[in-house]
Protein backbone atom coordinates (compact mmCIF):
# COMPACT_ATOMS: atom_id res chain seq x y z
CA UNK A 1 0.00 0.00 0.00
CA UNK A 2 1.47 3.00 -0.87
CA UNK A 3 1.33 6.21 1.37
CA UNK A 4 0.28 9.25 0.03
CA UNK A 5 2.41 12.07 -0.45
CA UNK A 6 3.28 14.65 2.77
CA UNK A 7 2.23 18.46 2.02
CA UNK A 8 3.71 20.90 3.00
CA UNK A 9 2.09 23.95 4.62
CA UNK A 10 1.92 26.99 2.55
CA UNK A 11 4.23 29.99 3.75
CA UNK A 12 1.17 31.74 5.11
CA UNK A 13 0.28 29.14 7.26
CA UNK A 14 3.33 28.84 9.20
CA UNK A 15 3.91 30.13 12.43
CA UNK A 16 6.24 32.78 12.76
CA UNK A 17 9.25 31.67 14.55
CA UNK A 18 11.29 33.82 17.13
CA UNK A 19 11.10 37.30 17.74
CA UNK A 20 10.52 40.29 15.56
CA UNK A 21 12.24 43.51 15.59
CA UNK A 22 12.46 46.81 13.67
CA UNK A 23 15.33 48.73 12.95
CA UNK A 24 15.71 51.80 11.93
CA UNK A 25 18.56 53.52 10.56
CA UNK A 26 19.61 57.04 9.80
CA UNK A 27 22.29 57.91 7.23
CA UNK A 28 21.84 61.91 7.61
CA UNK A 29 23.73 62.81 10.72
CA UNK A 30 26.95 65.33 10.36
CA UNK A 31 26.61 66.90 13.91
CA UNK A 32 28.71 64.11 15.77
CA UNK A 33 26.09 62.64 18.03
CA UNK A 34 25.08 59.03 18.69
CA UNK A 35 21.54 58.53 19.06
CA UNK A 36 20.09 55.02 20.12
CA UNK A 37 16.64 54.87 20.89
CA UNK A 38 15.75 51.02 22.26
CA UNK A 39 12.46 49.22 23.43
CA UNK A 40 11.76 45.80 23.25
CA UNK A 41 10.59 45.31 19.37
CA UNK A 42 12.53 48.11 17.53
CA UNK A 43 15.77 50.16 18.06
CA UNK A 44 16.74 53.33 16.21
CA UNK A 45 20.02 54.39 15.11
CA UNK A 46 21.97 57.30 14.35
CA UNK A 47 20.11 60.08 12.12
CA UNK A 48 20.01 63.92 12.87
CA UNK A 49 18.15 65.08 15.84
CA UNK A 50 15.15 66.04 13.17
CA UNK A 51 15.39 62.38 11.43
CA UNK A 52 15.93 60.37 14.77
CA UNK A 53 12.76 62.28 15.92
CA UNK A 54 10.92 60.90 13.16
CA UNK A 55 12.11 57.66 13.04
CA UNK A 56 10.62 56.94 16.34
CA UNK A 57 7.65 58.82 16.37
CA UNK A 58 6.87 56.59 13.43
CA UNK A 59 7.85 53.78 15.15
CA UNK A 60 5.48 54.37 18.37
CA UNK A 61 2.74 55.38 16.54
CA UNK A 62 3.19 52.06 14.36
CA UNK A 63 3.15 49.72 17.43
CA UNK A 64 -0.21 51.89 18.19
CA UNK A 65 -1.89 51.37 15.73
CA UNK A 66 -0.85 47.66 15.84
CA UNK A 67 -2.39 47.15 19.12
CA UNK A 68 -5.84 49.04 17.59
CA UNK A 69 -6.16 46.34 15.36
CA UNK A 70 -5.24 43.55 17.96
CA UNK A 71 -2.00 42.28 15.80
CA UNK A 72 1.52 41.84 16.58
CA UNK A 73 4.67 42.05 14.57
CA UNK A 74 5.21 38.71 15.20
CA UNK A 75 2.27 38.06 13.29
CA UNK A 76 1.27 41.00 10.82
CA UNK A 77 1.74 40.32 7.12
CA UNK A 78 4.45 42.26 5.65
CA UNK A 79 1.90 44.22 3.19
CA UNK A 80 0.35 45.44 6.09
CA UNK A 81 2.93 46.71 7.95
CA UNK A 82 4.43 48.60 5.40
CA UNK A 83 0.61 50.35 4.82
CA UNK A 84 0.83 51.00 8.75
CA UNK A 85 4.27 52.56 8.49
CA UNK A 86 3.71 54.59 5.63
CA UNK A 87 0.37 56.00 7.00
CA UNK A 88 2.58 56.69 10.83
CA UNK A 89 5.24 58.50 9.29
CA UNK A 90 4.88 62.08 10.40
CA UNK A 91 4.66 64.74 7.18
């Protein structure tokens, strides 16, 4: 008797495995400082004062909006969070 074949779960049915972080990284910085901001799912690196500033407003107001919609970064598709970022980033 032969056994039928094993399938494999699709990508989007996996769990994700580990832990997810965002980093964020400015390029623009000429005045000498090192700026680090840290919390437990993203970290933000280096930028002017005006860019750092930014960076992590975005950030916060990403995790925000996160929690609104009962997700986690863990979990969040990829399309999505790069709709919640881009809508979070401060004009």
């Amino acid at each position: 008797m032969k056994k039928a074949p094993r399938r494999r779960p699709s990508k989007s049915a996996k769990k994700p495995k580990g832990d997810a972080h965002l980093l964020g990284l400015g390029l623009d910085n000429d005045d000498g400082h090192k700026r680090i901001t840290q919390a437990e799912q993203f970290t933000i690196v280096g930028g002017s004062e005006e860019t750092h500033g930014r960076m992590t407003e975005t950030v916060i107001k990403t995790f925000e909006t996160l929690k609104q919609r009962g997700k986690h970064l863990q979990t969040v598709e990829p399309q999505e969070l790069a709709e919640i970022i881009h809508k979070s980033t401060p004009r």
